[in-house]
Every structure is written in C-alpha cells, then in structure tokens.
C-alpha atoms as a PDB file:
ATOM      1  CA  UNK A   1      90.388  39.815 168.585  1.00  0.00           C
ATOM      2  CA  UNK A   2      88.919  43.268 169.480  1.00  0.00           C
ATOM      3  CA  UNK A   3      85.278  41.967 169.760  1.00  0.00           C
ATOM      4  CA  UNK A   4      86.630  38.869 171.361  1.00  0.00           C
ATOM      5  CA  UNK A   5      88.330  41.151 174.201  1.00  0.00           C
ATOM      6  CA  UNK A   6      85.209  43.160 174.822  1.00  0.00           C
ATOM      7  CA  UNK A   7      83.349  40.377 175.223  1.00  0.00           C
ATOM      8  CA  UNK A   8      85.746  38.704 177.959  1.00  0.00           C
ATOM      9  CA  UNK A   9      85.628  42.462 179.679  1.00  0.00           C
ATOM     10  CA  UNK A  10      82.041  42.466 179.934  1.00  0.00           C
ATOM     11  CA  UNK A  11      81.954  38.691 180.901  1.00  0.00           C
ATOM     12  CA  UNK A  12      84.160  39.536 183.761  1.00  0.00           C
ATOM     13  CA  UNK A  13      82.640  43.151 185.124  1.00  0.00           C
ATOM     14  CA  UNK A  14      79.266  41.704 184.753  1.00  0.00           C
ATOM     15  CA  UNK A  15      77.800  45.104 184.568  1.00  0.00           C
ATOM     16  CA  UNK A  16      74.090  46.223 185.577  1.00  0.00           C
ATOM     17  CA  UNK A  17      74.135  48.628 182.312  1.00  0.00           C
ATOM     18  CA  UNK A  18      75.883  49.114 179.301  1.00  0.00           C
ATOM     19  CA  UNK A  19      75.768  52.151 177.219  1.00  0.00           C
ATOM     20  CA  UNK A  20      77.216  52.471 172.882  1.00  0.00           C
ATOM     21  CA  UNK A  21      76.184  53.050 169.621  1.00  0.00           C
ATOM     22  CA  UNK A  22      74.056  51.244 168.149  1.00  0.00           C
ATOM     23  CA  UNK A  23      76.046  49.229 165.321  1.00  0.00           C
ATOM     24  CA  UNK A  24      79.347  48.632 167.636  1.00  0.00           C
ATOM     25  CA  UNK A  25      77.130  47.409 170.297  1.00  0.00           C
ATOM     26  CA  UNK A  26      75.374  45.093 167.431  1.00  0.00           C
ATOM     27  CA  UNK A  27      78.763  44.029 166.132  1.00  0.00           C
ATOM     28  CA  UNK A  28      80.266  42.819 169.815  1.00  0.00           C
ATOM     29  CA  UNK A  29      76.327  41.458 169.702  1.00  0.00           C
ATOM     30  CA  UNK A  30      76.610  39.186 166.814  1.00  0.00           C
ATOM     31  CA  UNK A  31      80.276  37.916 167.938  1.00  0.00           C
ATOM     32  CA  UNK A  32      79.143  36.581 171.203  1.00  0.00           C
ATOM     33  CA  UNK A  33      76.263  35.176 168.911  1.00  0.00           C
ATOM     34  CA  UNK A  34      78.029  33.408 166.187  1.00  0.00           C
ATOM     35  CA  UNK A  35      80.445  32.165 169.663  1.00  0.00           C
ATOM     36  CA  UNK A  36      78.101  30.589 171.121  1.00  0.00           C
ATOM     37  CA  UNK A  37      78.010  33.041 174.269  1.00  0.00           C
ATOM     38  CA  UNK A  38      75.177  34.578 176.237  1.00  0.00           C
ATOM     39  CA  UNK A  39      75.923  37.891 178.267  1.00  0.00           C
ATOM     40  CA  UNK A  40      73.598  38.799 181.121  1.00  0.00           C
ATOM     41  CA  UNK A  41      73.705  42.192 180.973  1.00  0.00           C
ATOM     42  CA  UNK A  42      69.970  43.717 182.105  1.00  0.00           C
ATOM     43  CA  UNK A  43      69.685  46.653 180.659  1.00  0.00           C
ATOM     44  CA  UNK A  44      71.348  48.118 177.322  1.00  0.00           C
ATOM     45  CA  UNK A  45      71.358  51.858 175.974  1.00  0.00           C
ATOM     46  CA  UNK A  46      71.753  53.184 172.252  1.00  0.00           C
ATOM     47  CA  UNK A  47      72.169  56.341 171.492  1.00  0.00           C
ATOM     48  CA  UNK A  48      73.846  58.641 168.897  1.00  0.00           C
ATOM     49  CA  UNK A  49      72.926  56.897 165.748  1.00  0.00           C
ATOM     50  CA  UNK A  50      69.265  55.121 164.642  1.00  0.00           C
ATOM     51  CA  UNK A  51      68.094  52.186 165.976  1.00  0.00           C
ATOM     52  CA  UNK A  52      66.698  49.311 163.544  1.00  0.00           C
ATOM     53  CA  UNK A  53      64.484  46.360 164.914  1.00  0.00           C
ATOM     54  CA  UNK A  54      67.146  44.013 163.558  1.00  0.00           C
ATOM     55  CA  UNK A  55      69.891  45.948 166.472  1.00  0.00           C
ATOM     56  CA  UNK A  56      67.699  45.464 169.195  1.00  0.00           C
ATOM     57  CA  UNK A  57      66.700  41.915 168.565  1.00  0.00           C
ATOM     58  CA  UNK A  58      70.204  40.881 168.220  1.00  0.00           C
ATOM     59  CA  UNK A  59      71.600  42.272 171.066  1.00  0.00           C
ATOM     60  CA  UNK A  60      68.739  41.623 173.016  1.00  0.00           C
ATOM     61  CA  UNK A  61      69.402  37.849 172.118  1.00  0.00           C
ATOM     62  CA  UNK A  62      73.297  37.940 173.223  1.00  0.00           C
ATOM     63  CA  UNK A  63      72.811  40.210 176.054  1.00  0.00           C
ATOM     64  CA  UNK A  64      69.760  38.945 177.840  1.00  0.00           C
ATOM     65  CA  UNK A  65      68.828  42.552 177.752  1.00  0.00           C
ATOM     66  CA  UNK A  66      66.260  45.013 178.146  1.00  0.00           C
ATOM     67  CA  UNK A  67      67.280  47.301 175.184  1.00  0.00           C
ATOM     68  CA  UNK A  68      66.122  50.876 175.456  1.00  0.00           C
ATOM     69  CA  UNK A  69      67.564  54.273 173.644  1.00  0.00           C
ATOM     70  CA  UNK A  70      67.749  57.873 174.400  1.00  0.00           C
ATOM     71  CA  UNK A  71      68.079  60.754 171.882  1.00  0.00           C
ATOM     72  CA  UNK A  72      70.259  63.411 172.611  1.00  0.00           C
ATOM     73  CA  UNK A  73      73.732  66.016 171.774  1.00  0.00           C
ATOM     74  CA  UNK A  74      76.329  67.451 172.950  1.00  0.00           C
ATOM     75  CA  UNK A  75      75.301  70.858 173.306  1.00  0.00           C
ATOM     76  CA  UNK A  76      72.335  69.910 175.025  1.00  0.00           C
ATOM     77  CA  UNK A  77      72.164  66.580 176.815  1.00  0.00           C
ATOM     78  CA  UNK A  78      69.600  64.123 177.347  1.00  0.00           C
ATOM     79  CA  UNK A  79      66.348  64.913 175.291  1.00  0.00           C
ATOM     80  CA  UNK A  80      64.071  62.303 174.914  1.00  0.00           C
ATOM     81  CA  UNK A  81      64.203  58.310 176.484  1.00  0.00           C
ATOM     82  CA  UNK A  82      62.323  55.203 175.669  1.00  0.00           C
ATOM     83  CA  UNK A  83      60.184  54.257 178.268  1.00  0.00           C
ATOM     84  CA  UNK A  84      61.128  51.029 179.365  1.00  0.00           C
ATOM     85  CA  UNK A  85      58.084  48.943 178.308  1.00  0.00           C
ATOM     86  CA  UNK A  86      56.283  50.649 175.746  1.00  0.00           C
ATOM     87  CA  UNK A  87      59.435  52.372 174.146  1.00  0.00           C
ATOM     88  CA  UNK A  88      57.856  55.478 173.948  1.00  0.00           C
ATOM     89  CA  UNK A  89      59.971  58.582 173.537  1.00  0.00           C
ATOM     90  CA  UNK A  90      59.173  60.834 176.478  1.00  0.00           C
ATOM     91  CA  UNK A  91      60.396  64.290 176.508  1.00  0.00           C
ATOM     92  CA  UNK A  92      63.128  65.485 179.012  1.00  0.00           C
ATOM     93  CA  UNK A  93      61.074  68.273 180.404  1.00  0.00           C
ATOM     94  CA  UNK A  94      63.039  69.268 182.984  1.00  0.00           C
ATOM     95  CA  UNK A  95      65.917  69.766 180.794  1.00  0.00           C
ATOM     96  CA  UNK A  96      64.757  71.111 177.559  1.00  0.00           C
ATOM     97  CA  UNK A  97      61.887  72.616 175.405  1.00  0.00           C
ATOM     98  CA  UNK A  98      61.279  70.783 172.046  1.00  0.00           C
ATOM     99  CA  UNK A  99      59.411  71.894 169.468  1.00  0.00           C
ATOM    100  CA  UNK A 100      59.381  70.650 165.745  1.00  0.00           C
ATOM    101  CA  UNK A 101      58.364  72.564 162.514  1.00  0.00           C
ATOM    102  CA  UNK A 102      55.052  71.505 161.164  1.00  0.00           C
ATOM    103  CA  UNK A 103      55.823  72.130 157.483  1.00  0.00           C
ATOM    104  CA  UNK A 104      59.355  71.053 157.887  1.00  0.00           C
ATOM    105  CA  UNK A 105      59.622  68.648 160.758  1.00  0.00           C
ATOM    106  CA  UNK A 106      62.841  70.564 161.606  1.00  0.00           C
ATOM    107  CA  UNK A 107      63.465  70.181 165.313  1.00  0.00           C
ATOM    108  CA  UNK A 108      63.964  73.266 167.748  1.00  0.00           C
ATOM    109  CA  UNK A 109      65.932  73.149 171.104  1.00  0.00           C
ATOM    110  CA  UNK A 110      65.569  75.434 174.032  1.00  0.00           C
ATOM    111  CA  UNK A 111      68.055  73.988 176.876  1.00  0.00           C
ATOM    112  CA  UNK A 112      67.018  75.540 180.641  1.00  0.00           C
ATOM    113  CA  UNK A 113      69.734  73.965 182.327  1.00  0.00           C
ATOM    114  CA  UNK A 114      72.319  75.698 179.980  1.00  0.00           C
ATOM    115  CA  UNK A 115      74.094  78.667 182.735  1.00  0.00           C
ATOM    116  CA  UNK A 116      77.452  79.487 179.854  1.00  0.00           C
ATOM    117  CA  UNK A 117      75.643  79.614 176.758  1.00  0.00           C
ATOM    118  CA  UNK A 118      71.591  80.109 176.576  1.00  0.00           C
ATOM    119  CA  UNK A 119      70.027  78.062 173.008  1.00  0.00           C
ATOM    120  CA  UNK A 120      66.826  79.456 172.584  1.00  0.00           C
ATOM    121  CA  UNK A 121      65.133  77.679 169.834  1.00  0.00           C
ATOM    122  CA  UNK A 122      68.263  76.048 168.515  1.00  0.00           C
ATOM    123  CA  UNK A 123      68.381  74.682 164.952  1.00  0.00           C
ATOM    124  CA  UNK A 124      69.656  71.194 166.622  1.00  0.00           C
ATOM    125  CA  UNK A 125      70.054  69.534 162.470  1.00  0.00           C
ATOM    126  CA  UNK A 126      67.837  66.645 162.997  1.00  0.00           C
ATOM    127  CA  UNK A 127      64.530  65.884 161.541  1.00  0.00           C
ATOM    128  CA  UNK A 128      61.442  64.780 163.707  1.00  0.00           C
ATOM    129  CA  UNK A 129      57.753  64.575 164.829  1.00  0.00           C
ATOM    130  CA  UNK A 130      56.235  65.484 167.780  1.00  0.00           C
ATOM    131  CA  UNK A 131      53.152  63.156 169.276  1.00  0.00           C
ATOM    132  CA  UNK A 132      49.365  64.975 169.261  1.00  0.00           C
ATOM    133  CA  UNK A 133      48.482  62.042 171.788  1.00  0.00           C
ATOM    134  CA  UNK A 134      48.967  61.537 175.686  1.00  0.00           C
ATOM    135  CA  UNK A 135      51.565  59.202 176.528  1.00  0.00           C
ATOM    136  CA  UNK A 136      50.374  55.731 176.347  1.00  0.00           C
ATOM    137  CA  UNK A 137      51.989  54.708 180.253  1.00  0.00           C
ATOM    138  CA  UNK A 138      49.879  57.676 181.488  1.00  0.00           C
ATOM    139  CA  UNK A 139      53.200  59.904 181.792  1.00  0.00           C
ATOM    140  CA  UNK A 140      52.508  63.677 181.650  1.00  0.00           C
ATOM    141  CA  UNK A 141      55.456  64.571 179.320  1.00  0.00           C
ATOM    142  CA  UNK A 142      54.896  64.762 176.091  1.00  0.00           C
ATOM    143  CA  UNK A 143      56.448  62.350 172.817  1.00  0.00           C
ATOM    144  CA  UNK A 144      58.413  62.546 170.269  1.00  0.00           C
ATOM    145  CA  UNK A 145      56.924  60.448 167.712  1.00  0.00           C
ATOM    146  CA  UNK A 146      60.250  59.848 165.589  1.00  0.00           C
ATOM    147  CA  UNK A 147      63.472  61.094 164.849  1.00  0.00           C
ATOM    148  CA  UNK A 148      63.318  61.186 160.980  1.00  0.00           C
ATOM    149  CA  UNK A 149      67.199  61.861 160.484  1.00  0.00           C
ATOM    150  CA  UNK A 150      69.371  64.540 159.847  1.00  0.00           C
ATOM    151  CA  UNK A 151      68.348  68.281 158.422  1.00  0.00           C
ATOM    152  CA  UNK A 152      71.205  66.728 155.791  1.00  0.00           C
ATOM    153  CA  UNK A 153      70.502  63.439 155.190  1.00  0.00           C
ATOM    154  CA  UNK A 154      67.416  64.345 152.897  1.00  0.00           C
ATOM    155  CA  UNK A 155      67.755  62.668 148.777  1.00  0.00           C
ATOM    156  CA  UNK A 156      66.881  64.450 146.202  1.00  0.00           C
ATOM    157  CA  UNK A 157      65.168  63.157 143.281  1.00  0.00           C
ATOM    158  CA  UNK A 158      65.551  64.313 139.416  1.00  0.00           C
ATOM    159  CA  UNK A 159      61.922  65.680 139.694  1.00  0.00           C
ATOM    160  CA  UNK A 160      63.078  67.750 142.427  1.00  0.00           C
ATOM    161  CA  UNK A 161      61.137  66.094 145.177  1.00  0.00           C
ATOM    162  CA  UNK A 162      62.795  65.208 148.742  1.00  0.00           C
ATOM    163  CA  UNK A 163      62.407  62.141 150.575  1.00  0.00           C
ATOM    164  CA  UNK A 164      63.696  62.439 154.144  1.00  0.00           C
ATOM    165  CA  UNK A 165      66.905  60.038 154.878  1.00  0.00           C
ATOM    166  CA  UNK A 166      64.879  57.733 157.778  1.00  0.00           C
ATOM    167  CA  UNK A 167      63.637  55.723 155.027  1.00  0.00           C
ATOM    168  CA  UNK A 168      67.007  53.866 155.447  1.00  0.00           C
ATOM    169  CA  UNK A 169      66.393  53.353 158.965  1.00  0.00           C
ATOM    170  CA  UNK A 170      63.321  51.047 158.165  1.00  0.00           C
ATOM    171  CA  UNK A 171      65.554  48.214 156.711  1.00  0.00           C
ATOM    172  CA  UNK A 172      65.442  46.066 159.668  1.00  0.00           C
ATOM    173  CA  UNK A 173      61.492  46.231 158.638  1.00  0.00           C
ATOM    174  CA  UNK A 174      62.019  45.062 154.889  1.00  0.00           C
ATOM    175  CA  UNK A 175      65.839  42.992 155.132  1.00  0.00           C
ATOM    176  CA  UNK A 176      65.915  39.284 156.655  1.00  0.00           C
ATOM    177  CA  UNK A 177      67.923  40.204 160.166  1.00  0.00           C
ATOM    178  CA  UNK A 178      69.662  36.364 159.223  1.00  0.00           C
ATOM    179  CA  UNK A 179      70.724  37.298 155.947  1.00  0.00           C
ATOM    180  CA  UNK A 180      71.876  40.763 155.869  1.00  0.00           C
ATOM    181  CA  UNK A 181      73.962  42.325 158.723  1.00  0.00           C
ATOM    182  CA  UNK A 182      73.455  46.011 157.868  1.00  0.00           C
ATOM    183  CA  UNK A 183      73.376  48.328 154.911  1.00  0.00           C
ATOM    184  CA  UNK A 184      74.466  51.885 154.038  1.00  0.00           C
ATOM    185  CA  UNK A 185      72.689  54.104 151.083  1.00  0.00           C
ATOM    186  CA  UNK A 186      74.894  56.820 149.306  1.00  0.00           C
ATOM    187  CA  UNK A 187      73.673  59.429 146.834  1.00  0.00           C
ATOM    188  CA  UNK A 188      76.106  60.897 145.271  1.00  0.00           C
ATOM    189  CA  UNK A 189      74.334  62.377 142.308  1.00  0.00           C
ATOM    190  CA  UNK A 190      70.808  63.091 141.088  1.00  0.00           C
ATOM    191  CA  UNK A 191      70.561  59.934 139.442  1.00  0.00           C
ATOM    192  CA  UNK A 192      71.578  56.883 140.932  1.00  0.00           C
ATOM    193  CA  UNK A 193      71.844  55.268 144.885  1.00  0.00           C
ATOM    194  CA  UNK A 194      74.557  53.506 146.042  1.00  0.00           C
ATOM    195  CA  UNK A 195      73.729  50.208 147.955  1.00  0.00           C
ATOM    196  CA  UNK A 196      76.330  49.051 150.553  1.00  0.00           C
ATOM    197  CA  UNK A 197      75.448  45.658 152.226  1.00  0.00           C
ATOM    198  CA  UNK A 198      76.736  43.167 154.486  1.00  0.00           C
ATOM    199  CA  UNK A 199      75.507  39.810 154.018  1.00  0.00           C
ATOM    200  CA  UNK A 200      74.614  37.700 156.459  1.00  0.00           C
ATOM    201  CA  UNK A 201      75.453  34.060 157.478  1.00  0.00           C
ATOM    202  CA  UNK A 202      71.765  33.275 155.610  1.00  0.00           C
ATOM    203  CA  UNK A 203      71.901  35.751 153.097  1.00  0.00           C
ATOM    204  CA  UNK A 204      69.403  35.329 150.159  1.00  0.00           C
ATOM    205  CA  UNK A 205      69.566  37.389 146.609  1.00  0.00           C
ATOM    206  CA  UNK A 206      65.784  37.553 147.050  1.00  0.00           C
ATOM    207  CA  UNK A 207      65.908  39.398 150.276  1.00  0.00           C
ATOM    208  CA  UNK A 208      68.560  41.788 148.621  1.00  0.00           C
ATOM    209  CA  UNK A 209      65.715  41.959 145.723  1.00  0.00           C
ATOM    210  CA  UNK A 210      62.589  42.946 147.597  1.00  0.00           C
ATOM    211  CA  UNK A 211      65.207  45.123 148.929  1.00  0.00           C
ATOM    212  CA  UNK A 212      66.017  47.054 146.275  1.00  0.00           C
ATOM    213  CA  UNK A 213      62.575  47.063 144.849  1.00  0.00           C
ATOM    214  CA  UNK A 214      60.797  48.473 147.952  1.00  0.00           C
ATOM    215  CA  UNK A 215      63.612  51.556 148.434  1.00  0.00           C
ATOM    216  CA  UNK A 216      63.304  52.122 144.356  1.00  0.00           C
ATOM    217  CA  UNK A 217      59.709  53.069 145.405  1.00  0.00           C
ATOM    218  CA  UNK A 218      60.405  55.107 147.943  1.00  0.00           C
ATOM    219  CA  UNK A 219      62.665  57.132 145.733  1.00  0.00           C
ATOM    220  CA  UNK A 220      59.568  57.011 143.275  1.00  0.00           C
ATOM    221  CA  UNK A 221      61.198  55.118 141.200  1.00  0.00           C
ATOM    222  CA  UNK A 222      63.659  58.314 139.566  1.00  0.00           C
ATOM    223  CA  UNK A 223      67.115  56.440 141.358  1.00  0.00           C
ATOM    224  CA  UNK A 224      68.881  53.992 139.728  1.00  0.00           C
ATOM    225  CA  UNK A 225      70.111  51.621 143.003  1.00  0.00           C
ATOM    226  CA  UNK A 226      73.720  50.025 142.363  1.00  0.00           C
ATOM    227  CA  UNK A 227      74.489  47.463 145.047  1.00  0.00           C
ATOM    228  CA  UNK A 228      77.411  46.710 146.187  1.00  0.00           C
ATOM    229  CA  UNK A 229      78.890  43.684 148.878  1.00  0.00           C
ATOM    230  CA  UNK A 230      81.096  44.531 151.578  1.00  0.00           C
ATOM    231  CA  UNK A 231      82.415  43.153 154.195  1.00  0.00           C
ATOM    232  CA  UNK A 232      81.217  45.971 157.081  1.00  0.00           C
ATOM    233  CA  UNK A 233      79.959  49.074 156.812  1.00  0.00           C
ATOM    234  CA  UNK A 234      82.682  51.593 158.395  1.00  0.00           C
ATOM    235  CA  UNK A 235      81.870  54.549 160.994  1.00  0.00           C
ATOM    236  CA  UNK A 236      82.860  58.088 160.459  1.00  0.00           C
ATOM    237  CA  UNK A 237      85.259  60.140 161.879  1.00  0.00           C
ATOM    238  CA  UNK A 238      82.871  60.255 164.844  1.00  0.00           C
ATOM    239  CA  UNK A 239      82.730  56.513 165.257  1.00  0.00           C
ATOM    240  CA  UNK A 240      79.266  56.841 164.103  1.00  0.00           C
ATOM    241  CA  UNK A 241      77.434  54.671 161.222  1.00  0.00           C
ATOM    242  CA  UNK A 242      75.348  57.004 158.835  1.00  0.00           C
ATOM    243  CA  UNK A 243      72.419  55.000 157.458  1.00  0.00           C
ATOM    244  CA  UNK A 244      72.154  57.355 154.465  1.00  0.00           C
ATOM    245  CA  UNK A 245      74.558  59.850 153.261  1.00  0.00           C
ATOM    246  CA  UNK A 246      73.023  62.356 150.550  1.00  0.00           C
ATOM    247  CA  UNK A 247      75.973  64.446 148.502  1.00  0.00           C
ATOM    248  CA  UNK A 248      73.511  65.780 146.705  1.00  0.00           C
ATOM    249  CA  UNK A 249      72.403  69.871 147.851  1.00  0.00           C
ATOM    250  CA  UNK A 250      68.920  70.603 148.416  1.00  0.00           C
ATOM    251  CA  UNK A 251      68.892  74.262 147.069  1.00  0.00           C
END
C-alpha cells in the first residue's frame, strides 16, 4: 500500500527529478514494474548507499530515467557526481579536497566551504580510489575511480587476510537481475558468511550457485557461505541497506 501510494504521488507531481537511496528507490521501481506502470520521471539521483547495475536498470526501466548518483556526507556535502553520460565520478572541486591513501585506499576530506568547523584531512570512513587519468568528457576535475565501501565493512579471513566489503556491491555483475532482487552478506565470525537473498519472480538455484561459488573465491575460499531466503532485505536505523556487514575486528 506504501509503494502503491508513492507511486500515485509521483504519478500526480510528475516531477523533473527525483532524489533516494538506492534500494527504496529500486523497491517503488520494481512495484510500478510488476504493475504494469511506466513513470516519466527524467532524471533520477542515488546517493547514500552503493549502486549495483541491477538498481539502475530497473529503475531506469519504470522511470524512463536518466539514472545518475552522487557521493557524499553530512559533514561535508556533495563530493563527487556522475557525469551524466559517461558516469564518471568528477570531483567537487570547489567544495572539497580529496585525497585517498595509496597503501590503504582510505579516503581523506578537506571541506573549504566549512566557516563553523574546519576538516582538514578528515578520516571520512569510506574506502576508495582516486583516477591517474584525465577525465574521459574532457572535464578538468579530477575522478574518483570507486568508492570501495566502508573503512568497516572490510572481512577478515582465518589466514588473516582482508578483502575490502565492495566485493558485495558487484552482485548485480554475477546475480540474474530477474531472479534475485537483492542480497545482503554478514560475517559474523572468522569462519563462515551469511547469505541473505531475495528471490526474484525468475529465480534459478543455479544463479544462487554461481553465486555462491564466485564470492567463495573472493573470500579465497577460507568462508564457509550459509544462504539464507528472505523475503527483503531490511535498512538500518539510518534507512540505509548495508551490502556487507563484517562483525568481525580487523586488529
């Protein structure tokens, strides 16, 4: 009823631009889908959580959409925007130095539009690479190559290796977008990976298999992965969907 009454507001406003997170915007997506209803919305923007190719195809689909994102915080605003056609991420110049960690990939904030509080090189808890090449729509500012996750969401693996959480962000590359709706990987000890996935209308066991077999080698094969069915995949207390979750400390 919820996604039903979203979808008549939008249907009425008819707005120019529409702005959420990722996986609420994909769920109000996938009703107007499964209803039968195109949206002609022109432009869409994600933020706040990570985008998967399977997201931007579906809402794409119901919206009639150009579907861009923009990486950013609280503390400091906007950071970094896809450029409209080749979905580059081009750097907010004018409102913020970024630098990343070579070694570590951590990323580093300086905010110069910040008059209350000045963050000079600010730990912003995220994970991500910077571009060595020119902009490929000729724009001066520089990329950001990816967003690898957060500073937290790193596993850990019995031989004490780390593999960084955006693994789980390149499902839409590996699932079938018609069988599985979305998925959710939780370590909560050194051993094993817990599997959370919504099936799809379409959903195959041998999608869920190559699955299962492609993460186990990106975990090098030391997790044991425990799947599980469910029926969504629910949001923090932030109203934001983690696609990994380590419990598991890195010291």
């Amino acid at each position: 009823e919820q996604l039903d009454a979203h979808i008549e507001a939008l249907r009425t406003f008819q707005p120019h631009a529409l702005q959420g997170y990722p996986v609420a915007t994909d769920l109000v997506a996938q009703r107007a889908l499964a209803r039968g209803i195109r949206l002609h919305i022109p432009l869409v923007i994600l933020t706040a959580e990570p985008v998967i190719p399977a997201h931007r195809e579906r809402i794409g689909e119901a919206f009639g959409a150009n579907v861009l994102s923009f990486y950013g915080s609280r503390e400091n605003g906007w950071i970094t925007y896809d450029h409209p056609e080749t979905k580059e991420m081009l750097i907010n110049t004018a409102g913020v130095v970024l630098e990343s960690d070579p070694e570590t990939n951590e990323l580093y904030v300086t905010d110069l539009l910040n008059r209350g509080m000045p963050l000079i090189r600010y730990r912003i808890g995220d994970r991500g690479r910077l571009s060595d090449k020119p902009a490929r729509c000729g724009d001066p500012r520089p990329v950001l190559a990816s967003v690898d996750g957060r500073t937290a969401d790193v596993v850990v693996l019995p031989s004490g290796a780390r593999v960084p959480g955006v693994v789980a962000d390149y499902r839409g590359l590996v699932l079938d977008p018609e069988g599985f709706t979305d998925v959710q990987l939780v370590q909560r000890d050194l051993h094993t990976m817990d599997v959370y996935y919504v099936p799809g209308p379409r959903f195959k066991q041998a999608s869920l298999d190559v699955y299962v077999e492609r993460m186990g080698r990106y975990f090098l094969g030391e997790l044991e992965l425990r799947t599980h069915p469910v029926e969504r995949i629910e949001p923090g207390p932030n109203g934001k969907v983690r696609s990994l979750i380590s419990m598991v400390s890195e010291g």
